[in-house]
N, C-alpha and C. Protein backbone atom coordinates (compact mmCIF):
# COMPACT_ATOMS: atom_id res chain seq x y z
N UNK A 1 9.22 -50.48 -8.28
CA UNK A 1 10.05 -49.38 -7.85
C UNK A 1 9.21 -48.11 -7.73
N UNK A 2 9.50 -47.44 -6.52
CA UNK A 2 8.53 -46.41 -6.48
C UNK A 2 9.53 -45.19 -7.16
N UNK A 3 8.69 -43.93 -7.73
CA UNK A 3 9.71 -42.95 -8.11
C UNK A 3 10.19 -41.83 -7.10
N UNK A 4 11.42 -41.16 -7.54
CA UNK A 4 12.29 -40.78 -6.83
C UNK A 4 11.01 -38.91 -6.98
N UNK A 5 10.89 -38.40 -5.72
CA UNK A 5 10.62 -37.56 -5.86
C UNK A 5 11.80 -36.53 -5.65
N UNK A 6 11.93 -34.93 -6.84
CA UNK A 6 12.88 -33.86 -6.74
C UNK A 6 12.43 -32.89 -5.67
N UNK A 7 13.34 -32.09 -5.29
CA UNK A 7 12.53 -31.49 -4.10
C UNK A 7 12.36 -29.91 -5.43
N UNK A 8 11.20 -28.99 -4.69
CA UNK A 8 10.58 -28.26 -5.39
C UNK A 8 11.89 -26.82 -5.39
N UNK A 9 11.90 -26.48 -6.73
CA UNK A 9 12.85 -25.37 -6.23
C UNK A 9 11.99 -23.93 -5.74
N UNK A 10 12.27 -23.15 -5.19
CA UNK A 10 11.39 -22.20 -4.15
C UNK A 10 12.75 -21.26 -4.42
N UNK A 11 11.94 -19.98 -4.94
CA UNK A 11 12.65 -18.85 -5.30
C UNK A 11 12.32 -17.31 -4.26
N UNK A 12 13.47 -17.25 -3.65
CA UNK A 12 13.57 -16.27 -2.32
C UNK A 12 13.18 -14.94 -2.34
N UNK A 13 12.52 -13.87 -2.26
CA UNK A 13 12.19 -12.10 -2.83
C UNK A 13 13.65 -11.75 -2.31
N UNK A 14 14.32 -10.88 -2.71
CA UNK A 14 15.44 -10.01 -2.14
C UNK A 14 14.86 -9.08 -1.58
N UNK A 15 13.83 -8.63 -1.46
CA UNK A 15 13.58 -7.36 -0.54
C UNK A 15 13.20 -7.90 1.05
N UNK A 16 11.72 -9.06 0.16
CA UNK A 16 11.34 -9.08 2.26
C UNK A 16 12.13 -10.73 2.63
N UNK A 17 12.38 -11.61 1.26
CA UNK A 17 13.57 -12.51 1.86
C UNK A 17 12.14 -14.06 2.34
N UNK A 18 11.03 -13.45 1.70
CA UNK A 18 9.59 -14.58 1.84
C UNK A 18 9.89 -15.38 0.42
N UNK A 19 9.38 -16.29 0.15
CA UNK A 19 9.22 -17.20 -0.89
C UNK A 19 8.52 -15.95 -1.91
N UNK A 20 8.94 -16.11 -3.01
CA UNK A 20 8.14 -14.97 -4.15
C UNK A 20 6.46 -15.04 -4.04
N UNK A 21 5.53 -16.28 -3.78
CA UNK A 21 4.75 -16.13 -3.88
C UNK A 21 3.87 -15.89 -2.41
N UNK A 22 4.01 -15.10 -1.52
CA UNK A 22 4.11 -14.82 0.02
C UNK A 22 4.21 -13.40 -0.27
N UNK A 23 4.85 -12.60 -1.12
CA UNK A 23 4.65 -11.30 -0.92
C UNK A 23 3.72 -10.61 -0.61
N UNK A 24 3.07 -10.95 -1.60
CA UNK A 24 1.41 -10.13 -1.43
C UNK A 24 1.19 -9.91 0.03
N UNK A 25 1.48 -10.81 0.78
CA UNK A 25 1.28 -10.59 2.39
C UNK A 25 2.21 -9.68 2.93
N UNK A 26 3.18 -8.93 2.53
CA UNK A 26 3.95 -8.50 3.32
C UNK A 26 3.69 -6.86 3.15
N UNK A 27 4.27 -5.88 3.81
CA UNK A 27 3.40 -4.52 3.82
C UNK A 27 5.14 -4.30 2.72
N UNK A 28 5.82 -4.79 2.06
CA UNK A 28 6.79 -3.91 0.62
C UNK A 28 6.74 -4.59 -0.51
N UNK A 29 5.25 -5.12 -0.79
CA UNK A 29 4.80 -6.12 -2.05
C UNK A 29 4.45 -5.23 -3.30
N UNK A 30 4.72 -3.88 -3.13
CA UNK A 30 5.21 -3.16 -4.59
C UNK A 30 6.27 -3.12 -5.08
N UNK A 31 7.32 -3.02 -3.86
CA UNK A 31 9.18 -3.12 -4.30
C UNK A 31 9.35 -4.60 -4.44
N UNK A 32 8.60 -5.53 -3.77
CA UNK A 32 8.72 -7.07 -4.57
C UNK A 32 8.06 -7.53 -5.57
N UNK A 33 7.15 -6.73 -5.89
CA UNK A 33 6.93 -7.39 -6.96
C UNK A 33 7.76 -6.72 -8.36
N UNK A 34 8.03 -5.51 -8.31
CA UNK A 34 8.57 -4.79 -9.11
C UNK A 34 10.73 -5.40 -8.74
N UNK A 35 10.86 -6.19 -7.83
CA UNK A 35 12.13 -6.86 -7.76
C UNK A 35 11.76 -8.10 -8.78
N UNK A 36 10.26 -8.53 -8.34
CA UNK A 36 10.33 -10.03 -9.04
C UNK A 36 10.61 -10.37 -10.84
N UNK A 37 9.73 -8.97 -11.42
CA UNK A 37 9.54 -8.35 -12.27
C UNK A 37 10.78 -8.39 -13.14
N UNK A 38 11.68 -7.85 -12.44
CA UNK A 38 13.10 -7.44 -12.72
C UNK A 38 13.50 -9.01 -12.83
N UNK A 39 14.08 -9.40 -11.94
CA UNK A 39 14.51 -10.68 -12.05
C UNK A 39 13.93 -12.22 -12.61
N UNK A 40 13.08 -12.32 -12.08
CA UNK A 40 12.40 -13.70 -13.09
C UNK A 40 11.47 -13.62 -13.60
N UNK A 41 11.33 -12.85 -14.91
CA UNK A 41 9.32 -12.59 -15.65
C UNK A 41 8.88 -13.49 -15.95
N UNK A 42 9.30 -15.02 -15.76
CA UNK A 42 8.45 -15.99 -16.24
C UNK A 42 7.40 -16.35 -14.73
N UNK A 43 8.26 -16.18 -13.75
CA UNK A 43 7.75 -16.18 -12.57
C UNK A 43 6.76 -14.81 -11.94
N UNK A 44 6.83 -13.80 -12.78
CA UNK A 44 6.03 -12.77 -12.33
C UNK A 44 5.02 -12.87 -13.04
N UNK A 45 5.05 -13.39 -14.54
CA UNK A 45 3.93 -13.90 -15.40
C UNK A 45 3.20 -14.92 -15.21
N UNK A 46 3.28 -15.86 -13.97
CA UNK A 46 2.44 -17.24 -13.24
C UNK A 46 1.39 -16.58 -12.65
N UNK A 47 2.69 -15.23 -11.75
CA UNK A 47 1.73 -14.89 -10.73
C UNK A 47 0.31 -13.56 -10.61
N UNK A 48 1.52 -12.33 -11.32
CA UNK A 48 0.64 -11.56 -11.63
C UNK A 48 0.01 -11.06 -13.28
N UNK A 49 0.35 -12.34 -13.84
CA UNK A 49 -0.58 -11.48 -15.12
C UNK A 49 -2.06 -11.61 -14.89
N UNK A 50 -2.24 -10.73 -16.07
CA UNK A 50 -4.24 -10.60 -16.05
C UNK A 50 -4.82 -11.87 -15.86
N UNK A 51 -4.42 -12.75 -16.59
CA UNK A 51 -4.73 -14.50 -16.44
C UNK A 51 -4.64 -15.04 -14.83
N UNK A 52 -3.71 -15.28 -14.49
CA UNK A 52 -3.42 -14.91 -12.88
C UNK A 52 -4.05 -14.27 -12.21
N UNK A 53 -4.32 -12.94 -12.08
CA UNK A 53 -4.79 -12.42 -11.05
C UNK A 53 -6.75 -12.82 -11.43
N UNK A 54 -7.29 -13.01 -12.71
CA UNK A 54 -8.28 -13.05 -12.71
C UNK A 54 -8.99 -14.48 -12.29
N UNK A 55 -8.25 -15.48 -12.58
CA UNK A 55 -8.19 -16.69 -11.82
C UNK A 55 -8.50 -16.56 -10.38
N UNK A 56 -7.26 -16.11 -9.96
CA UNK A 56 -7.19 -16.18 -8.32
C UNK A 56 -7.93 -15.65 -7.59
N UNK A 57 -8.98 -14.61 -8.01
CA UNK A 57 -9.62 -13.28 -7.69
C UNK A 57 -11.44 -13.85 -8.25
N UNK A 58 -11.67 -15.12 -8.89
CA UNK A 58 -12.52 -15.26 -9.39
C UNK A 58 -14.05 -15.46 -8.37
N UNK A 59 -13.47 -16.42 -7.66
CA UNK A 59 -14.42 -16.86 -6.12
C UNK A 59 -14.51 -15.69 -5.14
N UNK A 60 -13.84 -14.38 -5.63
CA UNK A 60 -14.14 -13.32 -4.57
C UNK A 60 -14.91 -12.24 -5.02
N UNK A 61 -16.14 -11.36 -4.76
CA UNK A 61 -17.18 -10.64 -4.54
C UNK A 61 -16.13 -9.65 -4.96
N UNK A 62 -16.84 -8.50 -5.79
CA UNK A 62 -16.07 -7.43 -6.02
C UNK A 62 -16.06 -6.64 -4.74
N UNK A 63 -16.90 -6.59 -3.93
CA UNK A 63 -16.87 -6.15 -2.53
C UNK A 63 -15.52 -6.25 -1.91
N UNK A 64 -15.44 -7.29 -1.63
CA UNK A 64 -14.14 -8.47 -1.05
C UNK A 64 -13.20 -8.11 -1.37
N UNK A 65 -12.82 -8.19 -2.87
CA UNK A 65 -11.70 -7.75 -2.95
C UNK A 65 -11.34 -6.34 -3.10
N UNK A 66 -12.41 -5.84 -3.02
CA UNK A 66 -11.85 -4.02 -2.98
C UNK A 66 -11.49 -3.33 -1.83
N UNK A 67 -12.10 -4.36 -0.79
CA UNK A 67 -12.04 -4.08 0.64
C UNK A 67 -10.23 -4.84 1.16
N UNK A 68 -10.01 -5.91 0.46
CA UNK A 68 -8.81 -6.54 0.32
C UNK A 68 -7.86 -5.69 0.31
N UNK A 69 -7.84 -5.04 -1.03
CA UNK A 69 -6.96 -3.99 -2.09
C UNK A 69 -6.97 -2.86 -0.87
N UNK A 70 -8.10 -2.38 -0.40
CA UNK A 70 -7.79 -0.97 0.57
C UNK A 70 -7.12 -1.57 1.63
N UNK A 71 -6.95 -2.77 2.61
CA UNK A 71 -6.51 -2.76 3.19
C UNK A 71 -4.95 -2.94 3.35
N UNK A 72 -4.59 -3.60 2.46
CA UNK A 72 -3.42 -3.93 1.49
C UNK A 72 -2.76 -2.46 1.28
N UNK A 73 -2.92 -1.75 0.37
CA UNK A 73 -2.68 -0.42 0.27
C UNK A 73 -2.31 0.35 2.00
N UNK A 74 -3.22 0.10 2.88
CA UNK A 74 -3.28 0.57 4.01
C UNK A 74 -2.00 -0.22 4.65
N UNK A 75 -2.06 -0.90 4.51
CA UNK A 75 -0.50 -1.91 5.31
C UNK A 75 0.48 -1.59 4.88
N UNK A 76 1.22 -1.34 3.52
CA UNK A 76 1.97 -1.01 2.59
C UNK A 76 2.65 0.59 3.14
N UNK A 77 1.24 1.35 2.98
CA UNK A 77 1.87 2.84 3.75
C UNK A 77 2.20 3.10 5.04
N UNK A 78 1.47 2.08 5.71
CA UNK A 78 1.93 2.10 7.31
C UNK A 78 3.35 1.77 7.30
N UNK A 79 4.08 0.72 6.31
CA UNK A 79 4.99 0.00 6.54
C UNK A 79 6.15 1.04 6.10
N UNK A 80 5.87 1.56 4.89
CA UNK A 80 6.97 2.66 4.17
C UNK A 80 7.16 3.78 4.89
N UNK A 81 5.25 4.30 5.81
CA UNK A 81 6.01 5.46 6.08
C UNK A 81 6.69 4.84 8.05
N UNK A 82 6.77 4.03 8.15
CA UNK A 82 7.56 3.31 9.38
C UNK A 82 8.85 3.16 9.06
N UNK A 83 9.28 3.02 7.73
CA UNK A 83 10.99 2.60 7.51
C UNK A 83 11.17 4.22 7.33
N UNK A 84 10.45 4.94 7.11
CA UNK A 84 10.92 6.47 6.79
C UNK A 84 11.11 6.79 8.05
N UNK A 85 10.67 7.13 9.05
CA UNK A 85 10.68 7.51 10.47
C UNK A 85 11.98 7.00 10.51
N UNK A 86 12.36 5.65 10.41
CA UNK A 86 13.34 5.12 11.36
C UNK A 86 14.61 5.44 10.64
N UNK A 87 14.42 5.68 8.93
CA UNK A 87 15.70 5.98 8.45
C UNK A 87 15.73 7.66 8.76
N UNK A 88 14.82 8.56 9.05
CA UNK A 88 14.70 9.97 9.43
C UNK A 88 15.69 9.82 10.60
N UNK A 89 15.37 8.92 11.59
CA UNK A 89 15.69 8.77 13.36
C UNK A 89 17.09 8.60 13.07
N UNK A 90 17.83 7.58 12.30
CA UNK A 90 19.25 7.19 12.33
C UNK A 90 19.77 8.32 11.48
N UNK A 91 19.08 9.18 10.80
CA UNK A 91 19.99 10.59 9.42
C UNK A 91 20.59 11.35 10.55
N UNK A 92 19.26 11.28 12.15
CA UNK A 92 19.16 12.77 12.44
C UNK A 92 20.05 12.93 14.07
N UNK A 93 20.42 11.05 14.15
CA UNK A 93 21.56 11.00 15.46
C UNK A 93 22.90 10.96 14.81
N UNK A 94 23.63 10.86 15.74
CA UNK A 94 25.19 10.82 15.70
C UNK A 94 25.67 10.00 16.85
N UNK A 95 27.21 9.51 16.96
CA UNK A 95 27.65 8.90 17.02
C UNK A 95 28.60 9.94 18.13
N UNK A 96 28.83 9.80 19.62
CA UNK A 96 29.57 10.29 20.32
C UNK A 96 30.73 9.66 20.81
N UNK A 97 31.89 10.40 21.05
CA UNK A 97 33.37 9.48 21.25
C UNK A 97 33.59 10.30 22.26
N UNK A 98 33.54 10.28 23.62
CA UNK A 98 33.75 10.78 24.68
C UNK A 98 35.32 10.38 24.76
N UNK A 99 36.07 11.31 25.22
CA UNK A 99 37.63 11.25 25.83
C UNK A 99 37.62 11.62 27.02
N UNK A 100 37.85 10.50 27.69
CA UNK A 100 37.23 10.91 29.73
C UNK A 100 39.50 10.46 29.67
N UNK A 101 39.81 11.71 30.65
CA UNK A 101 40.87 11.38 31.31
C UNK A 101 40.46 10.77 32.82
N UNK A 102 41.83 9.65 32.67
CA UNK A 102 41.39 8.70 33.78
C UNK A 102 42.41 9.02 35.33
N UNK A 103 43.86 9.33 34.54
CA UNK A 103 44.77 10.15 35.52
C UNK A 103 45.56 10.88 33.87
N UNK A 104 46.78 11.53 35.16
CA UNK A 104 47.16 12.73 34.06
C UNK A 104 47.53 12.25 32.59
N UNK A 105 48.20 11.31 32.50
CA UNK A 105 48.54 10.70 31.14
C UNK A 105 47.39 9.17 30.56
N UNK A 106 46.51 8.75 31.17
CA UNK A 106 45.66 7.92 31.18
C UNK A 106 44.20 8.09 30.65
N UNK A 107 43.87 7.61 29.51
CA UNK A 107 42.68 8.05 28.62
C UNK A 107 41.81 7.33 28.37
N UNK A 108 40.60 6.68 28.36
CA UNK A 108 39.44 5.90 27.84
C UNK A 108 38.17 6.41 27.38
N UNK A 109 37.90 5.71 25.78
CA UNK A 109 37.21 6.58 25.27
C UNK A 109 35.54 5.99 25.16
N UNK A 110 34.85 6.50 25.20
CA UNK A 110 33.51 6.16 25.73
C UNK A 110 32.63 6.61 24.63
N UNK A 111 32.10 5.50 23.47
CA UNK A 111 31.80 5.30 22.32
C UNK A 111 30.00 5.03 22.24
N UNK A 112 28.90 6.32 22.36
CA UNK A 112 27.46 6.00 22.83
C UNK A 112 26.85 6.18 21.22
N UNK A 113 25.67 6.28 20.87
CA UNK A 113 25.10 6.42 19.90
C UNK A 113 24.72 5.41 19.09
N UNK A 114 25.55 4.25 19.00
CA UNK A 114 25.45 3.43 18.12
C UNK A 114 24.62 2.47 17.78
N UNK A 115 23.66 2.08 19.29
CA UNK A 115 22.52 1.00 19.36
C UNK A 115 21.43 1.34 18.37
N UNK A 116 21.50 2.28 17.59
CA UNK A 116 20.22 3.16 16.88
C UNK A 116 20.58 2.26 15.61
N UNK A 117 22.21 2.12 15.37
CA UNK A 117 22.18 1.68 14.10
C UNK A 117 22.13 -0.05 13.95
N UNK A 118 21.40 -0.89 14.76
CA UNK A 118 21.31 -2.30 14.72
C UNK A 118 23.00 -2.90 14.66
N UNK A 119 23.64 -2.49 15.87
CA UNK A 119 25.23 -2.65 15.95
C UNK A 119 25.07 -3.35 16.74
N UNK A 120 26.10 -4.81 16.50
CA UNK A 120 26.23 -5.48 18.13
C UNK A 120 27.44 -5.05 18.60
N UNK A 121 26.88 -4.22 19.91
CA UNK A 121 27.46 -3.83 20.77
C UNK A 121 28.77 -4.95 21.62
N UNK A 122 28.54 -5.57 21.42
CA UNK A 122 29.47 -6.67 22.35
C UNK A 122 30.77 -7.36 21.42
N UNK A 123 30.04 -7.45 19.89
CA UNK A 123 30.78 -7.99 19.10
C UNK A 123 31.46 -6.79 18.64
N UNK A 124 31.63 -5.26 18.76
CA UNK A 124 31.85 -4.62 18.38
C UNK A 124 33.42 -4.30 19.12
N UNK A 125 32.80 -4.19 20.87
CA UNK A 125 33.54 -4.25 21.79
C UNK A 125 34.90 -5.10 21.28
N UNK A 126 34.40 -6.33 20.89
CA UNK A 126 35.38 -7.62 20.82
C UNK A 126 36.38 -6.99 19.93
N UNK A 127 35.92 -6.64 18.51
CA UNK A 127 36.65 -6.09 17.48
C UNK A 127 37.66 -4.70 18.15
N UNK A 128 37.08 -3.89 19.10
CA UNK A 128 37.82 -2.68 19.27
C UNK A 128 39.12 -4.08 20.48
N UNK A 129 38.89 -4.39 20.93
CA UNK A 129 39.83 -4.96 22.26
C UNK A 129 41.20 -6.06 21.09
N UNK A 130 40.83 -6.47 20.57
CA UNK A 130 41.70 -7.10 19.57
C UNK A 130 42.75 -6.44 18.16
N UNK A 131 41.75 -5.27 18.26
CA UNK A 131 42.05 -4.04 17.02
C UNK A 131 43.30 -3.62 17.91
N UNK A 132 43.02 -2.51 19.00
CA UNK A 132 43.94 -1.65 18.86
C UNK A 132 44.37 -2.33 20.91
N UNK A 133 44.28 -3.73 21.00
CA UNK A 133 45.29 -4.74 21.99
C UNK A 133 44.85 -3.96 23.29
N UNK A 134 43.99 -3.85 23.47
CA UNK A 134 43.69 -2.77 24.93
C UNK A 134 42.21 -3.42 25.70
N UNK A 135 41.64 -3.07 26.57
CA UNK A 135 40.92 -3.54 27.54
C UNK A 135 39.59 -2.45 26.64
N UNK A 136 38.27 -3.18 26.79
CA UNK A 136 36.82 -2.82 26.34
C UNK A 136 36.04 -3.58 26.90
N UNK A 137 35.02 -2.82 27.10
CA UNK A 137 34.05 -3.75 27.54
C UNK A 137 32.41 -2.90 27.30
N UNK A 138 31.15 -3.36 27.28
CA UNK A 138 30.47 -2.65 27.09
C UNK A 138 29.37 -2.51 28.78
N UNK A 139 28.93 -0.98 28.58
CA UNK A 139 28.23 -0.49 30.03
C UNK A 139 26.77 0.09 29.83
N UNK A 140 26.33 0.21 30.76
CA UNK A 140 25.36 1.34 30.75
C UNK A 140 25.78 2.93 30.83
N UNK A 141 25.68 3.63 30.16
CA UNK A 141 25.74 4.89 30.21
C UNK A 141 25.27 5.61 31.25
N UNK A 142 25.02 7.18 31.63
CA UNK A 142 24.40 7.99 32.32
C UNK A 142 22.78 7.77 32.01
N UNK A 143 22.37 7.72 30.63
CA UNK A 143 21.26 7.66 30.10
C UNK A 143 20.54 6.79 29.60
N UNK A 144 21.09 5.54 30.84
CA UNK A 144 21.03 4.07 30.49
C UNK A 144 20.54 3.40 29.43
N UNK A 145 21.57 3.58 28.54
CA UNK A 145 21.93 2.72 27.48
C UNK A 145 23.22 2.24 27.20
N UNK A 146 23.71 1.64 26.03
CA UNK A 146 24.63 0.89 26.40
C UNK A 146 25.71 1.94 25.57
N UNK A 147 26.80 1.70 26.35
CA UNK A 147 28.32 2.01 24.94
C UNK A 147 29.12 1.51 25.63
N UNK A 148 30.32 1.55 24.61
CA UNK A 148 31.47 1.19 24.92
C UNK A 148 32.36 1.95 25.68
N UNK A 149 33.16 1.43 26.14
CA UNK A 149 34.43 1.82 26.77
C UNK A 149 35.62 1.20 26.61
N UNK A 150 36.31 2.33 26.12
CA UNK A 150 38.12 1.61 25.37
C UNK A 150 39.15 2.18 26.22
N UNK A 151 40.43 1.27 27.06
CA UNK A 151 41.28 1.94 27.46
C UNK A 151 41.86 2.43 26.66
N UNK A 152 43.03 3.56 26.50
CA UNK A 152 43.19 4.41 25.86
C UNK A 152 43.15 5.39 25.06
N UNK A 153 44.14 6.09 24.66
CA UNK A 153 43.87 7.15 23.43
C UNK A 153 43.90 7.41 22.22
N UNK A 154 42.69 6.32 21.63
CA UNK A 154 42.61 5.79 20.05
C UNK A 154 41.82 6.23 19.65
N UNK A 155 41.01 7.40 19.85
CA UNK A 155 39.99 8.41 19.40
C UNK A 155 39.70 8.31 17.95
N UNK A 156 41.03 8.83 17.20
CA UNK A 156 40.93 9.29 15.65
C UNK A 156 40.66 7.42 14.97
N UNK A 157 41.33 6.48 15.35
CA UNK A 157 41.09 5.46 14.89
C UNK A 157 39.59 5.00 15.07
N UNK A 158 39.42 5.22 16.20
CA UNK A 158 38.18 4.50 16.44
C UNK A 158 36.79 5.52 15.23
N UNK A 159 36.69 6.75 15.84
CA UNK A 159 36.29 7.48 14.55
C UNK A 159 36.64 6.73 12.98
N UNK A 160 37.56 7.08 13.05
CA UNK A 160 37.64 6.17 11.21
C UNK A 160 37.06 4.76 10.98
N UNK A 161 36.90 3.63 12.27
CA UNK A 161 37.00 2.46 11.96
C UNK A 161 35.03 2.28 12.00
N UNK A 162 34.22 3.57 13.10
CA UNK A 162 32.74 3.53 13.20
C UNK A 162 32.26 4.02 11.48
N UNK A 163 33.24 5.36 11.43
CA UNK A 163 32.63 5.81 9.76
C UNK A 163 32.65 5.02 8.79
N UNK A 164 33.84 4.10 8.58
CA UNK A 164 33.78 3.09 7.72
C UNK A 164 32.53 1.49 7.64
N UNK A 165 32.49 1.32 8.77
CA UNK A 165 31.14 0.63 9.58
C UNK A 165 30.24 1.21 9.34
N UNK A 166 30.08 2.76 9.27
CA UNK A 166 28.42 3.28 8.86
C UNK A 166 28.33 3.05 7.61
N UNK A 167 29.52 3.13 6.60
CA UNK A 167 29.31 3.69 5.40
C UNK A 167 29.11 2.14 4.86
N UNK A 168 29.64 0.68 5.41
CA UNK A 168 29.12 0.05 4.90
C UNK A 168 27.67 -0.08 4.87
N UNK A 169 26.89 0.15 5.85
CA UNK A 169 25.39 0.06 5.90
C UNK A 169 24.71 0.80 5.04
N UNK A 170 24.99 1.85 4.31
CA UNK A 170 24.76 2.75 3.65
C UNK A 170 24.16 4.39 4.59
N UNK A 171 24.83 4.43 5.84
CA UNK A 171 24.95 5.67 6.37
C UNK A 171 25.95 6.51 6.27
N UNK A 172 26.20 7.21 5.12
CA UNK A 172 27.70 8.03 5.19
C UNK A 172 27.36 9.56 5.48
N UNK A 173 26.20 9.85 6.06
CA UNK A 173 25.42 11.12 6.50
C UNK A 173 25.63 11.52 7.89
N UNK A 174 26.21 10.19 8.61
CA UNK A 174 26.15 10.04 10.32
C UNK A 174 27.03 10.99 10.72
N UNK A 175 27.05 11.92 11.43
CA UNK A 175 28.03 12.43 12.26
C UNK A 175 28.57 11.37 13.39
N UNK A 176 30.38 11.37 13.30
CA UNK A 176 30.77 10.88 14.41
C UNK A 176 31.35 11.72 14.97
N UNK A 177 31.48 12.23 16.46
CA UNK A 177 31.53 13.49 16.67
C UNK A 177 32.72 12.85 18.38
N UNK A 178 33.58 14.04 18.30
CA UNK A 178 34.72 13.62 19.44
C UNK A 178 34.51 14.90 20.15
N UNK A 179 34.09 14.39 21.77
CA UNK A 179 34.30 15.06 22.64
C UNK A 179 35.07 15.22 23.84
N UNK A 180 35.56 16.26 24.32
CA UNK A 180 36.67 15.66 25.51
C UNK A 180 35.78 16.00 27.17
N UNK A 181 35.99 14.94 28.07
CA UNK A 181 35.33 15.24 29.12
C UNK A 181 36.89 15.29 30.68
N UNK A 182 36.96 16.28 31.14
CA UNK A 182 38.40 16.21 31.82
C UNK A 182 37.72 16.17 32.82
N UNK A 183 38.54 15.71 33.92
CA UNK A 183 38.26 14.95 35.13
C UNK A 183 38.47 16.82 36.12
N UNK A 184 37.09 16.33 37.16
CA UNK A 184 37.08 17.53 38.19
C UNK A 184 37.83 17.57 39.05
N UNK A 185 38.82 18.78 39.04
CA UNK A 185 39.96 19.00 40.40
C UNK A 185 39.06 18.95 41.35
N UNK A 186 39.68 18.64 42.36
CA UNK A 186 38.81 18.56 43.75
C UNK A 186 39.38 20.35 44.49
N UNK A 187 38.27 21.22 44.63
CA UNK A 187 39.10 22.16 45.49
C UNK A 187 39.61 22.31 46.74
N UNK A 188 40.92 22.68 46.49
CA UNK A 188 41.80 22.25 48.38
C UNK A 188 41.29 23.41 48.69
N UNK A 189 41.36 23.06 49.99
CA UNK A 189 41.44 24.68 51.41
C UNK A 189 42.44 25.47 51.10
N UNK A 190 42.45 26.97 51.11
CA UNK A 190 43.20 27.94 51.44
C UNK A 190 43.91 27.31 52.80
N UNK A 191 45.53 27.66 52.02
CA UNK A 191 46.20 26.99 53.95
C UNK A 191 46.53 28.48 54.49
N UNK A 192 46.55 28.52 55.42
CA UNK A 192 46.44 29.69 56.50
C UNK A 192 47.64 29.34 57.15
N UNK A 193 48.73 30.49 56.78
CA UNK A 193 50.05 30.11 57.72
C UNK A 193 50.14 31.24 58.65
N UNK A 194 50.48 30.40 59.96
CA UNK A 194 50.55 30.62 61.48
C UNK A 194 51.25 32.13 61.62
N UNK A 195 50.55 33.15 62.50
CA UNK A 195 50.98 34.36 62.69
C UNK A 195 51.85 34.12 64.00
């Protein structure tokens, strides 16, 4: 009888979501290892104690690995100060709710900003057309990008239902901001009555 092999259990990082021992490669292997730390120290004690790292580090030239370590360090800050930019970029937009009249009592509201925050646009659409039973669909904008468009005049809802959507992501800083855009009279001729 041959034996039954178990399959290996493989423990996931919560930050970059790599196998725990894969971090080191990734440019947020200070917030994982300081996650791993937290959560399993028998597993952070395999990998990084003094025993560990002096092992693993033994076949490499102090050269080598110092040149390692700087580059490492160098990836790490590229990477942090890259999530800073992008969480700067999403603090510093907002969220526009255009109210375009379509005729005199007829309203659709035109919902741009949102592609910044990793929103699917289409599935979003779906949710507004089923929410509040009305026609959506998503377009290109003036400034070709995408938003939505909702028949009617559900402004204040739709506002409440994006803020609640930001605030799950952890954006409750976002401005959602309502604007009204009214449709251009066309100007008639002066009529000139007959002398």
């Amino acid at each position: 009888m041959s034996e039954v092999l178990q399959p290996k259990e493989v423990i996931y990082c919560g930050i970059c979501s790599f196998p725990c021992e894969f971090c080191e490669f990734t440019p947020t292997f200070k917030k994982c290892k300081a996650w791993l730390q937290e959560n399993d120290e028998d597993l952070f004690n395999k990998l990084y104690s003094d025993e560990a790292l002096a092992t693993a580090t033994s076949s490499l030239t102090l050269e080598k690995a110092e040149k390692m370590e700087k580059e490492l360090q160098k990836k790490q800050a590229k990477e942090e100060a890259k999530q800073e930019r992008e969480l700067q970029k999403k603090l510093q937009s907002k969220v526009i709710l255009k109210r375009i009249e379509r005729t005199k009592r007829k309203h659709a509201i035109a919902i741009s900003g949102l592609e910044i925050f990793d929103i699917d646009m289409k599935k979003l659409a779906k949710t507004f057309a089923s929410k509040f039973a009305t026609g959506c669909s998503v377009t290109k904008g003036a400034d070709k990008k995408d938003e939505i468009v909702v028949q009617g005049d559900v402004g204040d809802a739709i506002e409440e239902y994006i803020q609640g959507l930001l605030k799950e992501k952890g954006l409750d800083d976002i401005k959602v901001e309502q604007v009204e855009e009214k449709k251009k009279k066309k100007a008639t001729a002066p009529v000139i009555a007959p002398q």
